[in-house]
N, C-alpha and C. Protein backbone atom coordinates (compact mmCIF):
# COMPACT_ATOMS: atom_id res chain seq x y z
N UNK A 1 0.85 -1.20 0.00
CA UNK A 1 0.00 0.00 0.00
C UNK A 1 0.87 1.24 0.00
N UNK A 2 0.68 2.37 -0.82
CA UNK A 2 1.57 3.54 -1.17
C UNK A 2 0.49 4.37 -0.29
N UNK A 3 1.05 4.82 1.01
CA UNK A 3 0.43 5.96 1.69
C UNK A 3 1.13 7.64 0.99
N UNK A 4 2.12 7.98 1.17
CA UNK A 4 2.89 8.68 0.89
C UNK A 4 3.91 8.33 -0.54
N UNK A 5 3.88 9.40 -1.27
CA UNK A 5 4.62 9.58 -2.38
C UNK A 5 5.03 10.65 -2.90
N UNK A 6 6.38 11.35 -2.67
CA UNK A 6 7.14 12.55 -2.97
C UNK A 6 8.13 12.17 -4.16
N UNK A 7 8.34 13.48 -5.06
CA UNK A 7 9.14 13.50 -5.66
C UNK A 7 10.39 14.00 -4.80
N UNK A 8 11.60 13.25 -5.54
CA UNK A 8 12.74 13.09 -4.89
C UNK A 8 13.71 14.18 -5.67
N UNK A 9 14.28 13.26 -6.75
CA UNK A 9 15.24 14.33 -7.60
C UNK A 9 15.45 13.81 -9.21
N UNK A 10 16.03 14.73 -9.75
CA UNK A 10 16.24 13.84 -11.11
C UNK A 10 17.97 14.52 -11.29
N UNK A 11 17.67 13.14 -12.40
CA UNK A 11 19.33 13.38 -13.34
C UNK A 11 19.18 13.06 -14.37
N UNK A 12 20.26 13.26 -14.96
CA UNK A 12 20.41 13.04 -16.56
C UNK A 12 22.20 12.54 -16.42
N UNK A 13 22.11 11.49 -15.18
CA UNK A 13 23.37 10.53 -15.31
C UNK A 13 23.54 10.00 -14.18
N UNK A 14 23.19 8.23 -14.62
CA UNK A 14 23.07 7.24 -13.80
C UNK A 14 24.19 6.96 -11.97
N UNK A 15 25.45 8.16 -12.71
CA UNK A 15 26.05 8.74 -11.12
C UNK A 15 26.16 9.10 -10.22
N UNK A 16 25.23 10.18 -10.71
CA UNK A 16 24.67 11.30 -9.90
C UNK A 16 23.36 10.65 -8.97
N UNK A 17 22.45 9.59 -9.56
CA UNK A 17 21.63 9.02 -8.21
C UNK A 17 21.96 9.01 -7.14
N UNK A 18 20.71 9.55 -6.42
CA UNK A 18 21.37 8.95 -5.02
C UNK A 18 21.98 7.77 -4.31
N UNK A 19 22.55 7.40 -3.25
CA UNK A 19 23.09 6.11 -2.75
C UNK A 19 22.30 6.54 -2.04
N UNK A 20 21.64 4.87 -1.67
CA UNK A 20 20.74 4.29 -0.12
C UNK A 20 20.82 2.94 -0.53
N UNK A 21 20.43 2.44 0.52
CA UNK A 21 20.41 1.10 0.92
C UNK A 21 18.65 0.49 0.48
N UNK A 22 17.88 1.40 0.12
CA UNK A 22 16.43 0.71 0.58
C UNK A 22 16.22 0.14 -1.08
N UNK A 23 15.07 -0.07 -0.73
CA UNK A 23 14.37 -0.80 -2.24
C UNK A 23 14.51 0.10 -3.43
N UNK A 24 14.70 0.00 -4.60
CA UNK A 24 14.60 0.64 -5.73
C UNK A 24 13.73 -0.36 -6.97
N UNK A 25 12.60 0.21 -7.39
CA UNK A 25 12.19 -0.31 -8.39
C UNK A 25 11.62 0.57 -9.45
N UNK A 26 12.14 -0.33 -10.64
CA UNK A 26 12.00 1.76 -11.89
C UNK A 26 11.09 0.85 -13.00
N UNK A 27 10.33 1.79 -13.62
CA UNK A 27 9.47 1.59 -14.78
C UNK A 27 9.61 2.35 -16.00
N UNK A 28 9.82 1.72 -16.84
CA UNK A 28 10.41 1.82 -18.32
C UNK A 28 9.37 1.11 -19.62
N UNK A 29 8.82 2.13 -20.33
CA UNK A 29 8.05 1.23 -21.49
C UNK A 29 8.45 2.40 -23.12
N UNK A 30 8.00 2.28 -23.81
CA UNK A 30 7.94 2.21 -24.93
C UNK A 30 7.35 3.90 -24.81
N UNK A 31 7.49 4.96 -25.48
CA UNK A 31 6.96 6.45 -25.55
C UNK A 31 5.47 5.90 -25.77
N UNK A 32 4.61 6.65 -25.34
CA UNK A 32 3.15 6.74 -25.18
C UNK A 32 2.60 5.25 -24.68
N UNK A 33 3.18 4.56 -23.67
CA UNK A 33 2.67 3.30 -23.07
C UNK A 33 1.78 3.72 -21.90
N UNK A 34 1.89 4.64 -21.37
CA UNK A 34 1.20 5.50 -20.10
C UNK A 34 1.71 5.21 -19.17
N UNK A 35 2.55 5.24 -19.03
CA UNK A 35 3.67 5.30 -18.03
C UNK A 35 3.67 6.23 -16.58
N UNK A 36 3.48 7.16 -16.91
CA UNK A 36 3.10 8.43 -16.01
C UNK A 36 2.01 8.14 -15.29
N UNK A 37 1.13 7.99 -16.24
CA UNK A 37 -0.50 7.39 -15.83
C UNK A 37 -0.74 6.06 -14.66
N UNK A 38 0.37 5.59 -14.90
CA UNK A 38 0.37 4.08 -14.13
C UNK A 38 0.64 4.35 -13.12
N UNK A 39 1.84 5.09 -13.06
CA UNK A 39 2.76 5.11 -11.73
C UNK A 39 1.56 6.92 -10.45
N UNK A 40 1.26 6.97 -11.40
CA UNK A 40 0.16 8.53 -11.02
C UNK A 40 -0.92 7.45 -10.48
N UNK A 41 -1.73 6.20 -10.99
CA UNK A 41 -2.46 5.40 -10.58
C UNK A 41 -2.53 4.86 -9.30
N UNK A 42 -0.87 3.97 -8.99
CA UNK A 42 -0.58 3.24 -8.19
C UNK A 42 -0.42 3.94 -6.62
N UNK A 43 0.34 5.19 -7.08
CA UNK A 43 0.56 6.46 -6.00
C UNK A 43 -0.76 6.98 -5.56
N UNK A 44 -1.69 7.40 -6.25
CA UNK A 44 -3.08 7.94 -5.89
C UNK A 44 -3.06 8.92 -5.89
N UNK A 45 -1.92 9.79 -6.99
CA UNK A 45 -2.01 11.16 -7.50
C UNK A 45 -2.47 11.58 -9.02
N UNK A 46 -3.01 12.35 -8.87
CA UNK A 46 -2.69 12.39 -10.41
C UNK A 46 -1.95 13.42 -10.80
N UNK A 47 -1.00 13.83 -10.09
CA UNK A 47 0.01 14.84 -11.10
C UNK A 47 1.54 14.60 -10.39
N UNK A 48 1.75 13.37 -9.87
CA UNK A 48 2.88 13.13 -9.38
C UNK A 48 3.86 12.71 -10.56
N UNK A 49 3.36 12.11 -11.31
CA UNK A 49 4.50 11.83 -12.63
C UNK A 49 3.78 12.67 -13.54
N UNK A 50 4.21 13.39 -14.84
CA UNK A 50 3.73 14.89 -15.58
C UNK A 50 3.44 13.83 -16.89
N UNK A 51 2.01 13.89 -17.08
CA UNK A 51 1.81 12.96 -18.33
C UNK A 51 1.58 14.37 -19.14
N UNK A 52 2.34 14.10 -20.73
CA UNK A 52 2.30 14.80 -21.38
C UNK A 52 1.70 13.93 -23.18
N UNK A 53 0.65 15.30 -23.75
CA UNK A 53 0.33 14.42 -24.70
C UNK A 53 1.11 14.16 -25.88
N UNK A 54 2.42 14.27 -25.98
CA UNK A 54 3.66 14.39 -26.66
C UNK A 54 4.27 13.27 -26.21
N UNK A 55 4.23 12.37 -26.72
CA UNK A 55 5.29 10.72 -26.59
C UNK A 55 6.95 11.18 -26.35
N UNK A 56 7.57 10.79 -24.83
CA UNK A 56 8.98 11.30 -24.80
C UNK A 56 9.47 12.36 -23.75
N UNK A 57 8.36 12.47 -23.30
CA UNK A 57 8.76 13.90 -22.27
C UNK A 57 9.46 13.33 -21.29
N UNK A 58 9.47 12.42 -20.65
CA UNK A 58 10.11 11.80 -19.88
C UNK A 58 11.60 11.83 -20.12
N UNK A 59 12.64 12.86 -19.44
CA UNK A 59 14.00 12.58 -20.33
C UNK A 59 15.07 12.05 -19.36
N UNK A 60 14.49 12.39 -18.07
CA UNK A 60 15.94 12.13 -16.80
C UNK A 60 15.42 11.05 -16.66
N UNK A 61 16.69 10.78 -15.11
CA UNK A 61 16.12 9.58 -14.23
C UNK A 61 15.18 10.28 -13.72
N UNK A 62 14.23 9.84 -13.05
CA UNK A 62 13.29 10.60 -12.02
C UNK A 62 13.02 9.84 -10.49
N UNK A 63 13.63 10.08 -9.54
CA UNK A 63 13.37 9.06 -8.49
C UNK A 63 12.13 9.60 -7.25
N UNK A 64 11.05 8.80 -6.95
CA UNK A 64 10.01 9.41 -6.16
C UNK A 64 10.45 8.26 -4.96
N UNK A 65 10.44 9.16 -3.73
CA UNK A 65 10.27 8.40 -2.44
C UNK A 65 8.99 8.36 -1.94
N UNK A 66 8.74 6.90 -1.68
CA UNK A 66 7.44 5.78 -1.62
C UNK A 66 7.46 5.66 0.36
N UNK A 67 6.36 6.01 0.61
CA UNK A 67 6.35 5.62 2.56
C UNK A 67 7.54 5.79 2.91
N UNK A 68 8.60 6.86 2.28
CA UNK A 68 9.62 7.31 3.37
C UNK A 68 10.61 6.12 2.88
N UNK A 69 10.64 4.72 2.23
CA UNK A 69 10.69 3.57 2.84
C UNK A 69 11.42 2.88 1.31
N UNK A 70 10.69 3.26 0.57
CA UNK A 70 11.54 2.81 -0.87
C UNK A 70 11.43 3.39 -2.36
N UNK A 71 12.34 3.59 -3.56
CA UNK A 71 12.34 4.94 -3.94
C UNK A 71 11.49 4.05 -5.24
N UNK A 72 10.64 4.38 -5.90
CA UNK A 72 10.26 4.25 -7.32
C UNK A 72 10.85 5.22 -8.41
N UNK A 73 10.87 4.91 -9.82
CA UNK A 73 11.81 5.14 -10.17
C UNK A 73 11.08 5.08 -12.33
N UNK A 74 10.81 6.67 -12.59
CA UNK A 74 10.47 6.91 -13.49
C UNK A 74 11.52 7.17 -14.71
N UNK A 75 11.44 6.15 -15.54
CA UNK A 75 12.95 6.27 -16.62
C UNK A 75 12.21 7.01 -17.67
N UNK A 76 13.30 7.31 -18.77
CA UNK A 76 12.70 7.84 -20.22
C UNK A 76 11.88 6.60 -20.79
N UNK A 77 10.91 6.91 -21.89
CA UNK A 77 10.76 5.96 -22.88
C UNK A 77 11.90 5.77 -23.86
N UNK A 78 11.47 4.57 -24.73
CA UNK A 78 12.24 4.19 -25.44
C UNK A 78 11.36 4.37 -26.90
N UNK A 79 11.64 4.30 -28.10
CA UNK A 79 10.65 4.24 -29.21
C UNK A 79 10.30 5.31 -29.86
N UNK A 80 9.47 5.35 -30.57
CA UNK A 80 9.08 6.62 -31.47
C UNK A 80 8.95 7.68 -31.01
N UNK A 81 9.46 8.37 -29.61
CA UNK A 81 9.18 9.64 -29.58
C UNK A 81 9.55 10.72 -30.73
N UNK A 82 9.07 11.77 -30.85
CA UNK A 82 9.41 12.82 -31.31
C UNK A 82 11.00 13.60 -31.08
N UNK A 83 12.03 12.96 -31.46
CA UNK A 83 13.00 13.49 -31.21
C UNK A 83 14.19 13.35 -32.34
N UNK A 84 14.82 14.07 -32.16
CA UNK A 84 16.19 13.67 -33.35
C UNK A 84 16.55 12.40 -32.68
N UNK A 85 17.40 11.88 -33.77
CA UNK A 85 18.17 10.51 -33.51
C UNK A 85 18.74 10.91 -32.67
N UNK A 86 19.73 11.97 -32.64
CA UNK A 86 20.98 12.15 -31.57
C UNK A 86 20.35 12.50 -30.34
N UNK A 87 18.68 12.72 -29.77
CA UNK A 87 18.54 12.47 -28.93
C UNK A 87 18.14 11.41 -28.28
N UNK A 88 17.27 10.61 -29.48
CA UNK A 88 17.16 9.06 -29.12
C UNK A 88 18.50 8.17 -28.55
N UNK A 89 19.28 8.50 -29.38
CA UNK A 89 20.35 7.86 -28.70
C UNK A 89 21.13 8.13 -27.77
N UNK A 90 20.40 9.65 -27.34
CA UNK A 90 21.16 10.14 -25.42
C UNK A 90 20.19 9.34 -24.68
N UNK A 91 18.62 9.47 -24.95
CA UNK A 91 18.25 8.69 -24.26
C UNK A 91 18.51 7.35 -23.58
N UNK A 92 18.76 6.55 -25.10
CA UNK A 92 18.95 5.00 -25.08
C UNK A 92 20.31 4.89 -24.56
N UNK A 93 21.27 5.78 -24.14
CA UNK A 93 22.66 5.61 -23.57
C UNK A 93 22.20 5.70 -22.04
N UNK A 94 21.31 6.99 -21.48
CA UNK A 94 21.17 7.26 -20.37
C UNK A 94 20.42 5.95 -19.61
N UNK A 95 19.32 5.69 -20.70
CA UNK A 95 18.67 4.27 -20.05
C UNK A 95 19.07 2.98 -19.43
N UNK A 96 20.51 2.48 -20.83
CA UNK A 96 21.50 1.06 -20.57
C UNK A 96 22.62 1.20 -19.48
N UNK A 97 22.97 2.80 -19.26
CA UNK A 97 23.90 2.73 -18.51
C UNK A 97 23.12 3.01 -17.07
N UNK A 98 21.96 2.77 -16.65
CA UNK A 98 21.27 3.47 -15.36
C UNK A 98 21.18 1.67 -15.30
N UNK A 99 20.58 1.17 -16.04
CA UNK A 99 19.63 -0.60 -16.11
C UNK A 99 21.19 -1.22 -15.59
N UNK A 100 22.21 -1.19 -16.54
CA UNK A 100 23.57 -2.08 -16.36
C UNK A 100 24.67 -1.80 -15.00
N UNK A 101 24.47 -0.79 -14.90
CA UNK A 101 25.15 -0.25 -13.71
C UNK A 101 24.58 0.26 -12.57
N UNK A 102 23.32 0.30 -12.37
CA UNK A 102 23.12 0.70 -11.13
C UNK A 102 22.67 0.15 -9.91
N UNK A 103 23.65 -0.18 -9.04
CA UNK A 103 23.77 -0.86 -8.15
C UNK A 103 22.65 -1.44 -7.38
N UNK A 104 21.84 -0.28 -6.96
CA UNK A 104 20.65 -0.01 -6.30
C UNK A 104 19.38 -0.78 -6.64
N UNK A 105 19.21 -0.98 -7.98
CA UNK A 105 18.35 -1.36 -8.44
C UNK A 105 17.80 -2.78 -8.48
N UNK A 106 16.68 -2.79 -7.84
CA UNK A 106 16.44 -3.92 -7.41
C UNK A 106 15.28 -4.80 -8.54
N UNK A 107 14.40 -4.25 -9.15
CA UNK A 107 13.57 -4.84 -10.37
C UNK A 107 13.43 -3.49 -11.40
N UNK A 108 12.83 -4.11 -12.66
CA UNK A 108 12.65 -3.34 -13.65
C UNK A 108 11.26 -3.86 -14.11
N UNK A 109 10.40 -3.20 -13.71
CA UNK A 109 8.74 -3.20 -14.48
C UNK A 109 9.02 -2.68 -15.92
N UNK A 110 8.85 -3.69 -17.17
CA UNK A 110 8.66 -3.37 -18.90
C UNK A 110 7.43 -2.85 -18.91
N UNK A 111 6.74 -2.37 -19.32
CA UNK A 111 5.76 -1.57 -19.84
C UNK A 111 5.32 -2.06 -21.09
N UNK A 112 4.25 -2.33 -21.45
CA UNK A 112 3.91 -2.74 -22.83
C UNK A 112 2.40 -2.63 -23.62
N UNK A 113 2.14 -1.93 -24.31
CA UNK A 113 0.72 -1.39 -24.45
C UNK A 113 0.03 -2.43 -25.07
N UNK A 114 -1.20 -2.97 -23.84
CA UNK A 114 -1.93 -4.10 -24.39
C UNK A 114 -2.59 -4.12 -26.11
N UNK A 115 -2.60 -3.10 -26.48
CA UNK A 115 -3.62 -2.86 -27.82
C UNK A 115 -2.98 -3.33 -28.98
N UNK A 116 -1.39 -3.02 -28.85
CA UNK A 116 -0.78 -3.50 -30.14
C UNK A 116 -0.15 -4.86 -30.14
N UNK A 117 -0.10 -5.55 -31.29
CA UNK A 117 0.71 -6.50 -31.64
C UNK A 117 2.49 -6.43 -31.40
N UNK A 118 3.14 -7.53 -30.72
CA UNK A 118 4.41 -7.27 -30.31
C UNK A 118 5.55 -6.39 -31.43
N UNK A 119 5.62 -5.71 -30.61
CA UNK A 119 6.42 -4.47 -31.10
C UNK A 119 8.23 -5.35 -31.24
N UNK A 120 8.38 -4.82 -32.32
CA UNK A 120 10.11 -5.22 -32.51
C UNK A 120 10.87 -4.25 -30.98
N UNK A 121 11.01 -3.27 -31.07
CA UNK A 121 11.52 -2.55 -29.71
C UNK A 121 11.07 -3.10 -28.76
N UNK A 122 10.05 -3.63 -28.11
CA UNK A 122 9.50 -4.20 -26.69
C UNK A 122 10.33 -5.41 -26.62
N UNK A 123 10.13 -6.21 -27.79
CA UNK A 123 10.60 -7.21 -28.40
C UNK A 123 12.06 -7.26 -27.78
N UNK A 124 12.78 -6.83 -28.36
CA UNK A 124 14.35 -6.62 -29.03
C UNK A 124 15.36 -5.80 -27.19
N UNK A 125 14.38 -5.12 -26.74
CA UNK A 125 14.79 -4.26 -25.13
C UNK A 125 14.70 -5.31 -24.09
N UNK A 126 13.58 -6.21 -24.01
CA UNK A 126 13.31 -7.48 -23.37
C UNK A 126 14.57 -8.22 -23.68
N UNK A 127 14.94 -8.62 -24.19
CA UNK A 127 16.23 -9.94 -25.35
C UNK A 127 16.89 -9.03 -24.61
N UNK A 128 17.56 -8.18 -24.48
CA UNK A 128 18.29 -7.23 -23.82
C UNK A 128 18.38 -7.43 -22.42
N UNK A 129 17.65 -7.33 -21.73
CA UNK A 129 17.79 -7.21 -20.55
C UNK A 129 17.80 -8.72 -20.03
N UNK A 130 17.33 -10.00 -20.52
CA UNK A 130 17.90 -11.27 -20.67
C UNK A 130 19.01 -11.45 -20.69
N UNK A 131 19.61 -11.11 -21.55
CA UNK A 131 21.00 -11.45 -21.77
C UNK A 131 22.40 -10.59 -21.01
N UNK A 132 21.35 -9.79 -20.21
CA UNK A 132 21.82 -9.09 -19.66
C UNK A 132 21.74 -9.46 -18.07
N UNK A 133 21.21 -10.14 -17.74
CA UNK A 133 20.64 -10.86 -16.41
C UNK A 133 20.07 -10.10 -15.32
N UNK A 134 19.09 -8.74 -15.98
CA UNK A 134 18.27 -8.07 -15.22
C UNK A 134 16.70 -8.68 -14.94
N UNK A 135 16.73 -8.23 -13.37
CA UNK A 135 15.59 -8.82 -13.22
C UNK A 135 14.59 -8.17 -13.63
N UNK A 136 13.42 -8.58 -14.11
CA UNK A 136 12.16 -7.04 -14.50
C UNK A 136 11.10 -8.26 -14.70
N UNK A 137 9.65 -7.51 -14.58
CA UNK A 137 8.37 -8.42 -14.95
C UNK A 137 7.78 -7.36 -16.01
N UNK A 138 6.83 -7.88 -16.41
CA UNK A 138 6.04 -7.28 -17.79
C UNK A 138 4.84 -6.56 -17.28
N UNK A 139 4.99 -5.28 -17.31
CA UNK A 139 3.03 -4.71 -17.15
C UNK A 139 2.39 -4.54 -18.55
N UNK A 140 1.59 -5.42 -18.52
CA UNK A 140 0.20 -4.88 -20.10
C UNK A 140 -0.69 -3.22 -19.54
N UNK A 141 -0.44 -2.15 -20.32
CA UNK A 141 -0.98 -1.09 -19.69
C UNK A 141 -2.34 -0.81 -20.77
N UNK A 142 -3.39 -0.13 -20.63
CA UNK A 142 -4.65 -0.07 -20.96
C UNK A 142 -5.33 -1.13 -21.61
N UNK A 143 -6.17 -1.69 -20.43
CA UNK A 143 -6.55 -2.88 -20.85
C UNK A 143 -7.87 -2.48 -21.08
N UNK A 144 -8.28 -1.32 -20.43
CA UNK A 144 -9.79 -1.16 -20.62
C UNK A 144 -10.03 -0.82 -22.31
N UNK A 145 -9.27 -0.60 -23.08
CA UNK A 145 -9.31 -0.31 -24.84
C UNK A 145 -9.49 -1.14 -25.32
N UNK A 146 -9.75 -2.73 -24.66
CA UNK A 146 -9.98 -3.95 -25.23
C UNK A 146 -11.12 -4.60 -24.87
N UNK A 147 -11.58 -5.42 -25.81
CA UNK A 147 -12.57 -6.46 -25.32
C UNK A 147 -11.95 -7.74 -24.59
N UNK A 148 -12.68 -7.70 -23.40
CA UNK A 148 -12.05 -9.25 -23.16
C UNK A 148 -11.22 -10.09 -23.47
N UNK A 149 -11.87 -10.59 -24.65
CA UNK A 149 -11.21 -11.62 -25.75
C UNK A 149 -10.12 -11.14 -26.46
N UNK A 150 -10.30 -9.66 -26.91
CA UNK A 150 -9.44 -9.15 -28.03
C UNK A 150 -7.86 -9.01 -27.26
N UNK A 151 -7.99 -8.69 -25.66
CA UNK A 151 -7.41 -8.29 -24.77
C UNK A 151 -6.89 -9.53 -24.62
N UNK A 152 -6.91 -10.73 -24.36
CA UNK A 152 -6.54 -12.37 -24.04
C UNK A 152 -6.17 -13.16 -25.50
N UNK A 153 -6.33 -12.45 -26.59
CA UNK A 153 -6.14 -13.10 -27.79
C UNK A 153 -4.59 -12.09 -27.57
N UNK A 154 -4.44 -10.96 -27.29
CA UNK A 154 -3.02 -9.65 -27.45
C UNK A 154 -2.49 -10.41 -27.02
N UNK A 155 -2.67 -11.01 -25.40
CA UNK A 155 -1.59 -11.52 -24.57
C UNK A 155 -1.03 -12.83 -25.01
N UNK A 156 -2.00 -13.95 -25.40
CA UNK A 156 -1.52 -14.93 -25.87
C UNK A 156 -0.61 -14.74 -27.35
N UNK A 157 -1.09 -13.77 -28.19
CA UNK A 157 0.45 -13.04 -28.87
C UNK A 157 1.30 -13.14 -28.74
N UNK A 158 1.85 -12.06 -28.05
CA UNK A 158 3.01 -11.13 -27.02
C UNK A 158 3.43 -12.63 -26.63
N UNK A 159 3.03 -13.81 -25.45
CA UNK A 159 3.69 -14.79 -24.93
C UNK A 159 4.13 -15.60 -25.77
N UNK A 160 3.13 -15.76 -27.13
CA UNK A 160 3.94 -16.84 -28.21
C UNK A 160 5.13 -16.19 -28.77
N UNK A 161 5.03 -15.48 -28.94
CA UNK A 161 6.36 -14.57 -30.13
C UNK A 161 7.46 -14.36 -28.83
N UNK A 162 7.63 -14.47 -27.39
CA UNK A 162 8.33 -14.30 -25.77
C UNK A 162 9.06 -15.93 -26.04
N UNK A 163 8.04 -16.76 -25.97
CA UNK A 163 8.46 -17.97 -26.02
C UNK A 163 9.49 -18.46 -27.21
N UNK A 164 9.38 -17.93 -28.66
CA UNK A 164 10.51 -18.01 -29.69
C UNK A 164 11.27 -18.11 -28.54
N UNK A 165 12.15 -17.06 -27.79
CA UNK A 165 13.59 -16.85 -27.39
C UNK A 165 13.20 -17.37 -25.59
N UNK A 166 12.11 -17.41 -24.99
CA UNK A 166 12.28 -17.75 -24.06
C UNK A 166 11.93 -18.88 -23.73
N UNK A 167 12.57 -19.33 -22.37
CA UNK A 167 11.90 -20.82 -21.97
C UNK A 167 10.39 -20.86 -21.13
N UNK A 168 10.38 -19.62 -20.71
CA UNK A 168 9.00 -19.43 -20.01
C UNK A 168 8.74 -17.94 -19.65
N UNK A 169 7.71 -17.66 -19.84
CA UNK A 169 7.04 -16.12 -19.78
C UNK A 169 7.47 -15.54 -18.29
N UNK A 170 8.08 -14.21 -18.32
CA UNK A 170 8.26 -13.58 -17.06
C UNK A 170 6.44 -13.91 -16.98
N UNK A 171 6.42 -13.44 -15.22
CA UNK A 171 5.59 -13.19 -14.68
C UNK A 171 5.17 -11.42 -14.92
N UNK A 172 3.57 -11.61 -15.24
CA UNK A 172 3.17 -10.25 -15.82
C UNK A 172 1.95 -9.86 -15.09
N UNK A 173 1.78 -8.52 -15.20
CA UNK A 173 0.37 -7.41 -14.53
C UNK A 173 -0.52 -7.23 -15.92
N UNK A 174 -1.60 -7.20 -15.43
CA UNK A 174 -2.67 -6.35 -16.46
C UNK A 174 -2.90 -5.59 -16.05
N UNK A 175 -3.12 -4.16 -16.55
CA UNK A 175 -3.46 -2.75 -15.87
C UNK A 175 -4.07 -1.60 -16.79
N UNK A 176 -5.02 -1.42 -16.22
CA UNK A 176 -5.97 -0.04 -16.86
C UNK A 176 -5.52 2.05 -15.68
N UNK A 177 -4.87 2.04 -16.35
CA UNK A 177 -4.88 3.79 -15.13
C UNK A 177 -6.56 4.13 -15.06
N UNK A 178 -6.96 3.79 -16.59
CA UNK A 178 -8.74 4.47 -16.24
C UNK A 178 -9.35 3.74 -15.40
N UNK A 179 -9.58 3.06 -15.05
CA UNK A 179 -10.55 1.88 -14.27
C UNK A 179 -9.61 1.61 -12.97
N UNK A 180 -8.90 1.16 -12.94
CA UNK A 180 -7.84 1.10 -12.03
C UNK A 180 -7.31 -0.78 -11.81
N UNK A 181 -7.41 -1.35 -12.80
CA UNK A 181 -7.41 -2.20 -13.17
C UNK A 181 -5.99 -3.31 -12.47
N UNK A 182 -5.83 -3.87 -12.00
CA UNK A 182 -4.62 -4.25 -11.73
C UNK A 182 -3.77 -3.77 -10.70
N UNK A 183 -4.31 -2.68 -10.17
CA UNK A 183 -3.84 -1.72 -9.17
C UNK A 183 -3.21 -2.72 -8.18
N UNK A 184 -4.49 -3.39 -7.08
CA UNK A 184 -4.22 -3.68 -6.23
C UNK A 184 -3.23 -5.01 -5.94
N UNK A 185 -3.59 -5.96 -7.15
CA UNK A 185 -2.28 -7.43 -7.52
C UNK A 185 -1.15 -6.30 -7.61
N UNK A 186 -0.91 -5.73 -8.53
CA UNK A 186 0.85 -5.27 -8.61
C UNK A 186 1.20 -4.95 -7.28
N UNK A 187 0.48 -3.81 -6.06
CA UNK A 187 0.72 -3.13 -4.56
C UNK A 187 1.40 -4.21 -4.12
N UNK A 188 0.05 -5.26 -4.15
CA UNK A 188 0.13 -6.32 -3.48
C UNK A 188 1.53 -7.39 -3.67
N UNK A 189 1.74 -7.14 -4.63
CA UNK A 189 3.28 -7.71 -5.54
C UNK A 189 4.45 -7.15 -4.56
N UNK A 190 3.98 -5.82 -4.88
CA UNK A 190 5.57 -4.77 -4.46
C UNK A 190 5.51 -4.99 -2.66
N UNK A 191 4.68 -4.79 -2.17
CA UNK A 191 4.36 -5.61 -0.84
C UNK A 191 5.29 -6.46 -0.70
N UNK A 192 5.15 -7.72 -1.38
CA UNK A 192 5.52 -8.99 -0.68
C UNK A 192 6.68 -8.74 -1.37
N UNK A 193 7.60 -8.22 -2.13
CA UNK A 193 8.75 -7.96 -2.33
C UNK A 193 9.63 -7.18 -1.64
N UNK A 194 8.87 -5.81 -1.19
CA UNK A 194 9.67 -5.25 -0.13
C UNK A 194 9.68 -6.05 1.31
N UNK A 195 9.02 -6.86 1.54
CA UNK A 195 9.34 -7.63 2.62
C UNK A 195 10.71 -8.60 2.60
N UNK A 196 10.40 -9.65 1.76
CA UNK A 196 11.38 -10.35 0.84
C UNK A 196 12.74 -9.94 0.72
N UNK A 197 12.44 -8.92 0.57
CA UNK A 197 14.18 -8.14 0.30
C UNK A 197 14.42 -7.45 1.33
N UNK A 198 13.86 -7.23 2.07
CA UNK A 198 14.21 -6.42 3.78
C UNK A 198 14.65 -7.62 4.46
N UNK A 199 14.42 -9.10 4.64
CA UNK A 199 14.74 -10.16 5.42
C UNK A 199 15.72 -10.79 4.76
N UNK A 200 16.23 -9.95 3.55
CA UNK A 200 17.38 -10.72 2.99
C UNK A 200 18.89 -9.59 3.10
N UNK A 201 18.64 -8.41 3.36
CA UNK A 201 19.40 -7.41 3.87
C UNK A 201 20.10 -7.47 5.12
């Protein structure tokens, strides 16, 4: 349960983060996945992360302290934003070197917009962070844009085309920001993880 949620600080270099000892968990999806929206959901604000209707605004690290107690952790998107290459690729430098090197970091929530068919980038960033031996689980974000079926036909997608390269599907969230869809399983997730990792400290 997220009682309290402050913004902390940002950077634009994975150094400059702060050092602590407590939980760190950051969320990263694809430009216009609703990202902002999710993490504005889960918190019970709505203007704690700045959703903008421009895919990309997101450019630093952004770290928010959670119950005093553990920091969440708003990255850039990755993907079609609106930007020159040479900023896509500050981005995509600022992103691999925060994911590969930062000590602190304890999971990585993927982001992935239930509506479309598996994206080569979702695709290809996942294979990445595999081979990279980061831990992260999968959130499906607006689920309410789907029918049922249409919504369970996406996912069984996404897991067949996962399975090509994997041996078995991370463990994944379904989540609507409009409805509030999924809210309380993910809390309930980060819950039993910050416990988990406090008795292993």
């Amino acid at each position: 349960m997220i009682k309290t949620a402050e913004f902390f600080v940002s950077n634009s270099d994975y150094k400059k983060c702060p050092k602590h000892e407590a939980v760190e968990i950051a969320f990263i999806g694809r430009s216009n996945v609703g990202k902002s929206s999710l993490i504005n959901m889960l918190c019970g604000q709505n203007k704690l992360a700045k959703i903008s209707s421009s895919p990309g605004k997101t450019q630093l690290i952004n770290h928010f302290i959670i119950n005093q107690d553990w920091y969440l952790v708003d990255l850039p998107g990755y993907g079609f934003a609106k930007v020159s290459k040479s900023m896509r690729e500050q981005f995509d430098k600022l992103i691999r070197a925060y994911i590969l090197n930062r000590e602190e970091l304890d999971l990585l929530f993927v982001l992935i917009d239930s509506r479309l068919e598996p994206q080569k980038n979702d695709l290809d960033f996942i294979n990445w962070l595999g081979e990279n031996g980061i831990p992260f689980m999968i959130i499906f974000t607006k689920a309410d844009k789907l029918s049922s079926s249409k919504l369970n036909k996406n996912l069984l997608t996404f897991k067949k085309k996962m399975l090509l390269e994997w041996e078995e599907m991370p463990r994944f969230f379904v989540t609507s920001s409009s409805d509030g869809r999924g809210k309380d399983e993910l809390l309930t997730y980060i819950d039993e993880l910050l416990k988990t990792l406090s008795k292993l400290s």
